[in-house]
N, C-alpha and C. Protein backbone atom coordinates (compact mmCIF):
# COMPACT_ATOMS: atom_id res chain seq x y z
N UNK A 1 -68.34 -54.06 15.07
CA UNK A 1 -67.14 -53.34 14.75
C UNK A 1 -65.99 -54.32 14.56
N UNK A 2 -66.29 -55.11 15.21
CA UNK A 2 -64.81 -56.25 15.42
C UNK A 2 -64.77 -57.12 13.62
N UNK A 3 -65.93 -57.17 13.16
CA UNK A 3 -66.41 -58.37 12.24
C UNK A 3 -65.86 -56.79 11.10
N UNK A 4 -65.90 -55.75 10.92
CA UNK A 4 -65.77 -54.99 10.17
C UNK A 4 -64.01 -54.32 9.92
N UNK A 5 -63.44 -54.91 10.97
CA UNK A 5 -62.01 -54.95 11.25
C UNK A 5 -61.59 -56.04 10.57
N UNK A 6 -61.81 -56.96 11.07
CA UNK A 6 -61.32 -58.19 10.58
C UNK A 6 -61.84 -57.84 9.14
N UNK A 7 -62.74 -57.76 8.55
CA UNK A 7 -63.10 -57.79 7.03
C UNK A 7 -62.35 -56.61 6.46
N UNK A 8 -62.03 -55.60 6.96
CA UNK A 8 -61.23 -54.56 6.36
C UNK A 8 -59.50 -55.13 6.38
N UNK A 9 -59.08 -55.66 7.43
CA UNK A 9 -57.88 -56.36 7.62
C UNK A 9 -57.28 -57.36 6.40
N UNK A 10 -58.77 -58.62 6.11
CA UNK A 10 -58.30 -59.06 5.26
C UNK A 10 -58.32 -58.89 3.80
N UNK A 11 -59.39 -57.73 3.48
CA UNK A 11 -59.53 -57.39 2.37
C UNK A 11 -58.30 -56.85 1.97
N UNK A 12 -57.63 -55.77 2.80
CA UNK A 12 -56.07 -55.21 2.83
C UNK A 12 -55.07 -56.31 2.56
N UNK A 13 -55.10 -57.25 2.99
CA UNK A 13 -53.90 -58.51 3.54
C UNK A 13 -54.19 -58.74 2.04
N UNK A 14 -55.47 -59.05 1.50
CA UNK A 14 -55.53 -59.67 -0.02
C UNK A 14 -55.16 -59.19 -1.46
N UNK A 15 -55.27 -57.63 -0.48
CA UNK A 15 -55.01 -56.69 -2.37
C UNK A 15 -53.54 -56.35 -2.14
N UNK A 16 -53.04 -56.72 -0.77
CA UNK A 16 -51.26 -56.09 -0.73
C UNK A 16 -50.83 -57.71 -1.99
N UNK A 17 -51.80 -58.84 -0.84
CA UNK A 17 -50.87 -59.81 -1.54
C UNK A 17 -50.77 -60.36 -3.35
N UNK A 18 -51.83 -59.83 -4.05
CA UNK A 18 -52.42 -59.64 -5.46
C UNK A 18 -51.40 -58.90 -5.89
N UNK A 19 -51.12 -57.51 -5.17
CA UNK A 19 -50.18 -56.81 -6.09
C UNK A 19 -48.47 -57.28 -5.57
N UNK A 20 -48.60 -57.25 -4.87
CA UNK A 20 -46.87 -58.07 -4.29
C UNK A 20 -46.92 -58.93 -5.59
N UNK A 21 -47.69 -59.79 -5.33
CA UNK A 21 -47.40 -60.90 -6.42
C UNK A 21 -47.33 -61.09 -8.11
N UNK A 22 -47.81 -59.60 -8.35
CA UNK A 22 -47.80 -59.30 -10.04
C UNK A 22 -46.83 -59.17 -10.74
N UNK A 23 -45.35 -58.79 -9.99
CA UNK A 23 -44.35 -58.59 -10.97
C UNK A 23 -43.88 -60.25 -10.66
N UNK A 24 -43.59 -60.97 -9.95
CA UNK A 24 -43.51 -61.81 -9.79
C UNK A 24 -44.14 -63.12 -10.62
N UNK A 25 -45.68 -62.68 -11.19
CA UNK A 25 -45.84 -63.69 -11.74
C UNK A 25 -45.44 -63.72 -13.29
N UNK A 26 -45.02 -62.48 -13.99
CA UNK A 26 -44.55 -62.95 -15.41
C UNK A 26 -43.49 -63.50 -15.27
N UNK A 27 -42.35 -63.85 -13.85
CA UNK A 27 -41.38 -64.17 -13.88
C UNK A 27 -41.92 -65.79 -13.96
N UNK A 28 -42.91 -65.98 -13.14
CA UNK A 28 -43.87 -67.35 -13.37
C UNK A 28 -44.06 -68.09 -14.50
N UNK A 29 -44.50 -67.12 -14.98
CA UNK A 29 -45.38 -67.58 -16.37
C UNK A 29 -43.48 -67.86 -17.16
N UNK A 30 -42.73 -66.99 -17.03
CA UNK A 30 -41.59 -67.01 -17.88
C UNK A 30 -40.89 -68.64 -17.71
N UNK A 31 -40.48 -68.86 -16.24
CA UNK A 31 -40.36 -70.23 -15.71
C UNK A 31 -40.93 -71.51 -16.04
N UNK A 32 -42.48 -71.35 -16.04
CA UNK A 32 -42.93 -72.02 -16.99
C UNK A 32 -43.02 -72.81 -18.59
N UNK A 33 -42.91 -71.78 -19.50
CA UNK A 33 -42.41 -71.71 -20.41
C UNK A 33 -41.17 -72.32 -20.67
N UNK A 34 -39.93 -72.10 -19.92
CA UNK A 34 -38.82 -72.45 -19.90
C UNK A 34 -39.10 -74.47 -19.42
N UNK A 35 -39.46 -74.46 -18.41
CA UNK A 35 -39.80 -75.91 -17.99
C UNK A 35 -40.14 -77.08 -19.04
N UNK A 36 -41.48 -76.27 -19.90
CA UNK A 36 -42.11 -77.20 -21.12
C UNK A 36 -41.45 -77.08 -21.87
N UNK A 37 -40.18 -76.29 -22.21
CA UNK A 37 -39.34 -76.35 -23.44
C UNK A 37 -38.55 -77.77 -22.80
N UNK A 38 -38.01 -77.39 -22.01
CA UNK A 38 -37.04 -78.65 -21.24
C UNK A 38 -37.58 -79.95 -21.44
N UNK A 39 -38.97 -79.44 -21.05
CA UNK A 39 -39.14 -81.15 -20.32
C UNK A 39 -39.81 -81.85 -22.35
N UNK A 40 -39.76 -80.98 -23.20
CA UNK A 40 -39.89 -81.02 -24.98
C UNK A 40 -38.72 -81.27 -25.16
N UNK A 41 -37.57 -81.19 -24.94
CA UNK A 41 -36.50 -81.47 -25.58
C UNK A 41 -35.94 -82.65 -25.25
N UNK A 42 -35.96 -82.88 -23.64
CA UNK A 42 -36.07 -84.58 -22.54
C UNK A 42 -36.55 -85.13 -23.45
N UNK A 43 -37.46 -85.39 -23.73
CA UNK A 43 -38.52 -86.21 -24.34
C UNK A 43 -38.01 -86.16 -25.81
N UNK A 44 -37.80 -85.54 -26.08
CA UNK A 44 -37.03 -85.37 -27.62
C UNK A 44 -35.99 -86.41 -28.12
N UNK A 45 -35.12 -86.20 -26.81
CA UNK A 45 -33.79 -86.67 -26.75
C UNK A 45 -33.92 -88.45 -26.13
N UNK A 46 -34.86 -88.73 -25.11
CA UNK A 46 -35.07 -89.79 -24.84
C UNK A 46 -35.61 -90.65 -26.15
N UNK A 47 -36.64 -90.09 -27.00
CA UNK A 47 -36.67 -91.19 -27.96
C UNK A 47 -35.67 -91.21 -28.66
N UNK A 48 -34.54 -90.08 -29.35
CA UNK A 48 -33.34 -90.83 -29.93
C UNK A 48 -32.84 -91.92 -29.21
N UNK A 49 -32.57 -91.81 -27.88
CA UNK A 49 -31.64 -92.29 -27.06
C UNK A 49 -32.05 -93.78 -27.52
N UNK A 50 -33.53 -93.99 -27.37
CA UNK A 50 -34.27 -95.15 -27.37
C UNK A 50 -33.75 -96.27 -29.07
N UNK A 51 -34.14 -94.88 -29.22
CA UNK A 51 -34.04 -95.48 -31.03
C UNK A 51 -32.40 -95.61 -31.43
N UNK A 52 -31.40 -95.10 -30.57
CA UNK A 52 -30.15 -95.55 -30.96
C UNK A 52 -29.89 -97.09 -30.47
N UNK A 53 -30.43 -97.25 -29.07
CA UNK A 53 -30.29 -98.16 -28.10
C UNK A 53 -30.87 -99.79 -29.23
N UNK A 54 -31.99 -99.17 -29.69
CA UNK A 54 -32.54 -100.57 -30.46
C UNK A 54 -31.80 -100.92 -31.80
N UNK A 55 -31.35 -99.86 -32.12
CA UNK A 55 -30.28 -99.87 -33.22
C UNK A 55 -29.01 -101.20 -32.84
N UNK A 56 -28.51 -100.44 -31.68
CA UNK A 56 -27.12 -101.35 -31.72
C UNK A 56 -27.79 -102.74 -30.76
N UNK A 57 -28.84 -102.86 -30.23
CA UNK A 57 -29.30 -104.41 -29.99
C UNK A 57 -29.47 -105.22 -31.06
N UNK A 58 -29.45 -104.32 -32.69
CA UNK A 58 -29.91 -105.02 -34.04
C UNK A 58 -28.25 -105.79 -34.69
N UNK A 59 -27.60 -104.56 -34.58
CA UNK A 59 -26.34 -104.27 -34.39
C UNK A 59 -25.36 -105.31 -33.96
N UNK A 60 -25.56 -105.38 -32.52
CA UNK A 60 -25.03 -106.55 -31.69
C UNK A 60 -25.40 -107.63 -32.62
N UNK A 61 -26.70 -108.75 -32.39
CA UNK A 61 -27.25 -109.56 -33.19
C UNK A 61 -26.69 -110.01 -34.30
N UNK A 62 -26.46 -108.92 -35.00
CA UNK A 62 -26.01 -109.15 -36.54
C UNK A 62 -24.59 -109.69 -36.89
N UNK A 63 -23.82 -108.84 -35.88
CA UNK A 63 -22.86 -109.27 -35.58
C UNK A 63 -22.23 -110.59 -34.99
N UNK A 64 -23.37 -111.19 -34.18
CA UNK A 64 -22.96 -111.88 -33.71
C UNK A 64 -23.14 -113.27 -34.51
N UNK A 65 -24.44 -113.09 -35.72
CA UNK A 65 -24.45 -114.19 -36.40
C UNK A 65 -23.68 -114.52 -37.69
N UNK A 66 -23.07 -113.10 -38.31
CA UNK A 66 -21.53 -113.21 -38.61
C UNK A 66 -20.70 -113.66 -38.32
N UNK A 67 -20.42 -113.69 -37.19
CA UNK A 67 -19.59 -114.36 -36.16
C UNK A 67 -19.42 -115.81 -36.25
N UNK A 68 -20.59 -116.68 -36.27
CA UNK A 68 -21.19 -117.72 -36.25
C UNK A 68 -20.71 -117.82 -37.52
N UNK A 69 -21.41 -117.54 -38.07
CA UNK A 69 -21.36 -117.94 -39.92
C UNK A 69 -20.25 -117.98 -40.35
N UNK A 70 -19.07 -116.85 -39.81
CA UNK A 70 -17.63 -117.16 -39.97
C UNK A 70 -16.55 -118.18 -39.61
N UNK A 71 -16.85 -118.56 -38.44
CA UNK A 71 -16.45 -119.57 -37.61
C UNK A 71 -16.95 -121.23 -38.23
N UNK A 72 -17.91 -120.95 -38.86
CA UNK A 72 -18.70 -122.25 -38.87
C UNK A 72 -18.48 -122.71 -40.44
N UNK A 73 -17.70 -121.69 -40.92
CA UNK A 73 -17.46 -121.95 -42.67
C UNK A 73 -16.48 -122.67 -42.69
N UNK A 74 -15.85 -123.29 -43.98
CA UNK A 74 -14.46 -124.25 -43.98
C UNK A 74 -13.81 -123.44 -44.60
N UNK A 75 -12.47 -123.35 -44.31
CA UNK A 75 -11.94 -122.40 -44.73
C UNK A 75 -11.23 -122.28 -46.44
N UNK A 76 -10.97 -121.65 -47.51
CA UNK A 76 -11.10 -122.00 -48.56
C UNK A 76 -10.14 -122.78 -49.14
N UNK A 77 -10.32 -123.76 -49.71
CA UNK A 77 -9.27 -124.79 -50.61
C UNK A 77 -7.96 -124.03 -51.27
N UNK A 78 -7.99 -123.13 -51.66
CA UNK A 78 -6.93 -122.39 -52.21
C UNK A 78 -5.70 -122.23 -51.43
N UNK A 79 -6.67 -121.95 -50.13
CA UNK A 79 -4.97 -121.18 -49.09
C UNK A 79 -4.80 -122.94 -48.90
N UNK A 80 -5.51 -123.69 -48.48
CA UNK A 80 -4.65 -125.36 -48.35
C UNK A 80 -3.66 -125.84 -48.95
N UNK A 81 -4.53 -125.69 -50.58
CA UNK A 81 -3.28 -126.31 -51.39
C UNK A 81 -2.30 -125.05 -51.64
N UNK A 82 -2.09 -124.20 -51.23
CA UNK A 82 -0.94 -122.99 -51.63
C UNK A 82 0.28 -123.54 -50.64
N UNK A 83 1.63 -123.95 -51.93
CA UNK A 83 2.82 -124.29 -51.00
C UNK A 83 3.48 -123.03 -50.39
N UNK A 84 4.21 -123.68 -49.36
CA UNK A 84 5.10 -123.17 -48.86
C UNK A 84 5.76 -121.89 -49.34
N UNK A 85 5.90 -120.58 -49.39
CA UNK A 85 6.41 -119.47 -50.17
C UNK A 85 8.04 -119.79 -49.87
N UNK A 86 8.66 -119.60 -51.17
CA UNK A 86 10.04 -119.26 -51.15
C UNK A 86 10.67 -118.11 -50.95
N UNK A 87 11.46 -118.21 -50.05
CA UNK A 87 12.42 -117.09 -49.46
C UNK A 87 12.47 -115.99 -50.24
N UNK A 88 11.98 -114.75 -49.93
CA UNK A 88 12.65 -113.83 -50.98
C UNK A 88 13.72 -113.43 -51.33
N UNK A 89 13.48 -112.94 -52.94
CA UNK A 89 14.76 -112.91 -53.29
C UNK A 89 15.16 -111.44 -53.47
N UNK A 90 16.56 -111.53 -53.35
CA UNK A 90 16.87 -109.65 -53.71
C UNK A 90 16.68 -109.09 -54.81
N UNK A 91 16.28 -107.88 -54.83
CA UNK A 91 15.80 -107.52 -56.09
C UNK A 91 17.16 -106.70 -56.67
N UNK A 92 17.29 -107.05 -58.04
CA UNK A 92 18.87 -106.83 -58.27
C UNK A 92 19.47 -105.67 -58.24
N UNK A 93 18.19 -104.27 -58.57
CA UNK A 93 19.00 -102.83 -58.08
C UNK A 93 19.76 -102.64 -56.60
N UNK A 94 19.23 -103.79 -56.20
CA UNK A 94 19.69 -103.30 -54.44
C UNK A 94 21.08 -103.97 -54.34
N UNK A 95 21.62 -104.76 -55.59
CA UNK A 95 23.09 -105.11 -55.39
C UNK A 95 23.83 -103.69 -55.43
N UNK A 96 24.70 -103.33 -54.78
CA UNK A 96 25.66 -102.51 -54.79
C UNK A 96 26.73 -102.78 -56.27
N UNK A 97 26.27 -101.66 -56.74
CA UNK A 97 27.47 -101.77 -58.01
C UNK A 97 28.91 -101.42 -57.76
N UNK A 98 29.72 -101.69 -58.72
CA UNK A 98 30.91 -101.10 -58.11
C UNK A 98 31.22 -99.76 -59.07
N UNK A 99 31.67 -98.55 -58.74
CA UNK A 99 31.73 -97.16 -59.10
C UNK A 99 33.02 -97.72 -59.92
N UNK A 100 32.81 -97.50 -60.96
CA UNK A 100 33.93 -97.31 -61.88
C UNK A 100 34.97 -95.91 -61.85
N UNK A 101 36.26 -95.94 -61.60
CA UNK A 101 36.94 -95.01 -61.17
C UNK A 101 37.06 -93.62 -62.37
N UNK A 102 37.41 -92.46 -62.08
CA UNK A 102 37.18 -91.19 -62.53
C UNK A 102 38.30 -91.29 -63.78
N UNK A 103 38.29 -90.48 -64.63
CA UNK A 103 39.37 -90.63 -65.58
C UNK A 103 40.41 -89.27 -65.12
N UNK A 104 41.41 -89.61 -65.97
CA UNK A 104 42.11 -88.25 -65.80
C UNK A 104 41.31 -86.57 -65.75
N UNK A 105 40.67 -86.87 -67.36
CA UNK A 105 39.97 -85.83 -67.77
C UNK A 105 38.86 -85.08 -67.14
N UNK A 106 38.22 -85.74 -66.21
CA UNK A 106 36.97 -85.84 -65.21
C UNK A 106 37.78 -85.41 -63.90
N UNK A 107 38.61 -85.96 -63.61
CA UNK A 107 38.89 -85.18 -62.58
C UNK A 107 39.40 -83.84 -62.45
N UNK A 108 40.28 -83.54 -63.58
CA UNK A 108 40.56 -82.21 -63.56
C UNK A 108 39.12 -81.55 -64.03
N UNK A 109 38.20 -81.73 -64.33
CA UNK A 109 37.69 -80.68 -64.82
C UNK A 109 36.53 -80.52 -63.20
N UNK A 110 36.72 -81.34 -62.55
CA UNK A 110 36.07 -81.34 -61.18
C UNK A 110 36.43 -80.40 -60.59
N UNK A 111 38.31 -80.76 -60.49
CA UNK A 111 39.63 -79.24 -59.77
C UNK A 111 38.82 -77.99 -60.32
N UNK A 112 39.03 -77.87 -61.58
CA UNK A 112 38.62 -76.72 -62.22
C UNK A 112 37.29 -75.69 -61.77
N UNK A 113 36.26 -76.82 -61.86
CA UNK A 113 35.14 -75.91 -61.30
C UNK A 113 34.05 -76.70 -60.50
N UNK A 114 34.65 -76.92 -59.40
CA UNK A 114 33.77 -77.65 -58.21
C UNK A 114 32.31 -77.20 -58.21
N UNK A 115 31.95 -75.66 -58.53
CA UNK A 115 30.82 -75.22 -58.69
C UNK A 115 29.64 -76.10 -59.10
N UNK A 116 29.97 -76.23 -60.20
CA UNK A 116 29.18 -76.67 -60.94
C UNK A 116 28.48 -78.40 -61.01
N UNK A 117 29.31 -78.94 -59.93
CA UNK A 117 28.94 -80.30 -59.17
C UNK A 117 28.31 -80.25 -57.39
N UNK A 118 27.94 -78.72 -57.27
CA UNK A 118 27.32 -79.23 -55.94
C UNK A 118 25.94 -78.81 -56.54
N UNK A 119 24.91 -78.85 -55.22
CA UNK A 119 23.60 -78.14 -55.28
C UNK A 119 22.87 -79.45 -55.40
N UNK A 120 21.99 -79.69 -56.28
CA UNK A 120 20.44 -80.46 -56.36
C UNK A 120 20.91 -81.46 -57.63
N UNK A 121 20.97 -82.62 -57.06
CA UNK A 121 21.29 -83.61 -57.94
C UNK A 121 22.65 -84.23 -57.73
N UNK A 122 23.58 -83.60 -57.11
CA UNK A 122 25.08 -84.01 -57.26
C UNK A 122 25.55 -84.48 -56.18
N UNK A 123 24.79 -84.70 -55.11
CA UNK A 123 25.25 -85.43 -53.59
C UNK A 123 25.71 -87.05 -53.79
């Protein structure tokens, strides 16, 4: 009787724990799924990472024998023999002219109709 307890006990203990565990496992299976996307995209992203990384070690390098090659050139004969630049000179619109004064006729007709000397152009 005892051996038929115990076997009824755990047969019970096994089918509670089967079904307890069924809604639970599409949440499983769902988790899963989610994980291998992740750990697909990690991996995705690590070989760019990789492949940018070897990029600018090419990058660096290249640069640096530019560098070299620049430094190590003579610099060109032209700028040597180029004399001394002379002072600049003013460029002659920028002399201030002198305003030649208004005539009689010009000014009265200014009195007359001021209008027609303000707005866009006449400052």
């Amino acid at each position: 009787m005892r051996i038929r307890s115990l076997t009824l006990a755990a047969t019970t203990s096994l089918l509670l724990g089967v079904l307890g565990c069924d809604p639970s496992k599409a949440e499983l299976d769902k988790t899963k799924q989610e994980l291998q996307t992740m750990t697909a995209e990690r991996d995705a992203l690590k070989s760019q990472l990789d492949q940018a990384n070897g990029k600018m070690g090419t990058m660096t390098q290249q640069m640096s024998d530019m560098q070299a090659k620049a430094n190590a050139a003579p610099p060109p004969a032209a700028a040597e023999a180029a004399p001394a630049a002379a002072p600049a000179k003013k460029h002659p619109a920028a002399k201030a002219a002198a305003a030649k004064p208004l005539t009689q006729e010009q000014k009265k007709v200014i009195q007359e109709h001021p209008q027609e000397r303000s707005g866009r152009g006449h400052f």
